[in-house]
Protein backbone atom coordinates (compact mmCIF):
# COMPACT_ATOMS: atom_id res chain seq x y z
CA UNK A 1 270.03 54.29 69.10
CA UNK A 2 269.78 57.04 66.38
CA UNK A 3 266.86 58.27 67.56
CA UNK A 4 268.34 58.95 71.04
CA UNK A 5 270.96 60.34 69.38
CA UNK A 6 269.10 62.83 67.28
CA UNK A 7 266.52 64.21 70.81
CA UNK A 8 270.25 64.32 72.33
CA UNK A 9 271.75 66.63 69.88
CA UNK A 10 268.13 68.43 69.58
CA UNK A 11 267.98 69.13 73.51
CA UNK A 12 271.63 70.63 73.20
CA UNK A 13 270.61 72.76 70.56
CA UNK A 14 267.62 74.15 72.34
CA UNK A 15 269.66 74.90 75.73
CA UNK A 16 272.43 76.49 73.73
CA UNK A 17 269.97 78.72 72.13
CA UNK A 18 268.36 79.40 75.72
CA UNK A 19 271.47 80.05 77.21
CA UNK A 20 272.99 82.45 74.62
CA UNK A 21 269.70 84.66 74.78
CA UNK A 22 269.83 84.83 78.24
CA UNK A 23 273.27 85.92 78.50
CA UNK A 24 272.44 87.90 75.49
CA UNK A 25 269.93 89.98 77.19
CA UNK A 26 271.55 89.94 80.89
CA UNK A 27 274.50 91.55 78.95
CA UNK A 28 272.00 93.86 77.52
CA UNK A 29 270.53 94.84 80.14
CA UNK A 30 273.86 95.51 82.59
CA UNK A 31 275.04 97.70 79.75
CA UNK A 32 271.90 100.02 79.70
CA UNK A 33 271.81 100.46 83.04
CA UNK A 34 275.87 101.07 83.88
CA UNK A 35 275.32 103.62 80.34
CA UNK A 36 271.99 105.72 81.24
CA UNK A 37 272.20 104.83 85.22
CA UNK A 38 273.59 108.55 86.33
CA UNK A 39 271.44 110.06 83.34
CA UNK A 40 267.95 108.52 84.70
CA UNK A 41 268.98 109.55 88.44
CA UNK A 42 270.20 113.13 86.84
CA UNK A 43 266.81 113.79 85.01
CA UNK A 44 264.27 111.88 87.99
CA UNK A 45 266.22 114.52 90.54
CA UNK A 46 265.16 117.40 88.13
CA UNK A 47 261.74 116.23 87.20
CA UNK A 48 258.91 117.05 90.80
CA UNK A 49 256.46 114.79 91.66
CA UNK A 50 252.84 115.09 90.56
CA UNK A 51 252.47 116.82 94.10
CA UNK A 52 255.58 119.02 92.83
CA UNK A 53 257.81 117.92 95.89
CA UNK A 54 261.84 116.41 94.83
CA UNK A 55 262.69 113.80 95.99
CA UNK A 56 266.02 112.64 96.51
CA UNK A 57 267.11 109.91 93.82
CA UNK A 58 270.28 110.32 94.02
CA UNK A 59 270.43 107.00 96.40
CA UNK A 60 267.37 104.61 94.87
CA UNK A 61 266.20 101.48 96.40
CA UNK A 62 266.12 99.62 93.06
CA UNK A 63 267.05 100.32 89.66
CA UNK A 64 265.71 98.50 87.31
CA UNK A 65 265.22 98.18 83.23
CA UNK A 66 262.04 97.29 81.82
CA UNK A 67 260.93 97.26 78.04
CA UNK A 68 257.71 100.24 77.46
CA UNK A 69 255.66 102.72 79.77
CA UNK A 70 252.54 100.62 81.12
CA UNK A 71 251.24 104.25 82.07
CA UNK A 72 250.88 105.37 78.09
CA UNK A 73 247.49 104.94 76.82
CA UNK A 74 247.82 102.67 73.53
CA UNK A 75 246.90 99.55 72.57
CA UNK A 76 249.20 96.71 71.08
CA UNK A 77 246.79 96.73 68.29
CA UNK A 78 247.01 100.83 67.31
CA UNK A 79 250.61 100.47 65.35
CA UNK A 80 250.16 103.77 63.45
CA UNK A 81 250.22 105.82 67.19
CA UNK A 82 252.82 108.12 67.70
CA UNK A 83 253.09 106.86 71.60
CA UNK A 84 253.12 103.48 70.53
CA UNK A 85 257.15 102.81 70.39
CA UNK A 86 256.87 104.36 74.28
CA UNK A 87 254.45 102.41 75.17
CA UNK A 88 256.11 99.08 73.78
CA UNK A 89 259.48 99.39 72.10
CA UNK A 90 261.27 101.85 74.67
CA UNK A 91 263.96 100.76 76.98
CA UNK A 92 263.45 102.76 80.33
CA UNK A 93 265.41 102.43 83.35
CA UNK A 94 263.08 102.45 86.86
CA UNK A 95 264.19 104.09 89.81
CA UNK A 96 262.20 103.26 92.99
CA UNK A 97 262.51 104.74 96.87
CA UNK A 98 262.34 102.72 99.73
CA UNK A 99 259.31 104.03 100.81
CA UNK A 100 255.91 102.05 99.97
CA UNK A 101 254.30 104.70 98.73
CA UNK A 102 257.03 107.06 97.44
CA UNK A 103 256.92 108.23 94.08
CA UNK A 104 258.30 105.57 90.61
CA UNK A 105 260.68 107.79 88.24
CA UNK A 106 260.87 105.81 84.66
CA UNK A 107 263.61 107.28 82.71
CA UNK A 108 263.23 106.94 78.70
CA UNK A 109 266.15 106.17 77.39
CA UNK A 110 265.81 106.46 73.65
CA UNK A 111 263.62 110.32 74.58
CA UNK A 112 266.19 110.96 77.14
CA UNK A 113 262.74 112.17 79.77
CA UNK A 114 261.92 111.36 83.32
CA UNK A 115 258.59 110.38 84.16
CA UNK A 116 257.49 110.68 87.76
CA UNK A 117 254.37 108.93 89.33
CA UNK A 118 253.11 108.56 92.44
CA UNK A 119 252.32 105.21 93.53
């Protein structure tokens, strides 16, 4: 009976801890993006394409937050890299089109820059 007490109280331990980092980091995340949303769109609209047309980003399919640049050329391993923190530590916010292969604006949030690529 103790025992079944003790994985009880153990399981509700683990899902609270689950559940406050999740809300933790939806929170997180809904605050970046209603902070820096008209800042990304802002510096994307200003920022050409590598093929130096403008698109208009004013009305994104998606906007998203994700956690580094996959495009920066570091390794997890190379720590004492100047790029690394934009590589892995930077929050950027992701504006996409709806076209398939229309241009992906990442917006760094901590350099306050717009990256454009073309997909």
């Amino acid at each position: 009976m103790l025992k079944a007490l003790v994985v009880a109280l153990a399981l509700l331990a683990g899902a609270k801890l689950l559940a406050q980092d999740r809300l933790y980091r939806e929170g997180a995340q809904e605050a970046l993006l209603s902070a820096y949303r008209d800042r990304a769109i802002a510096a994307c609209q200003s920022t050409p394409t590598p093929t130096g047309a403008l698109p208009l980003w004013t009305r994104p399919a998606s906007v998203d937050l994700v956690i580094g640049r996959s495009d920066v050329d570091v390794r997890i391993w190379q720590l004492d890299s100047e790029r690394w923190p934009a590589r892995f530590r930077h929050p950027h916010i992701v504006l996409t089109l709806d076209e398939v292969s229309a241009p992906v604006c990442r917006y760094d949030v901590i350099e306050g820059r717009a990256y454009v690529t073309a997909m």
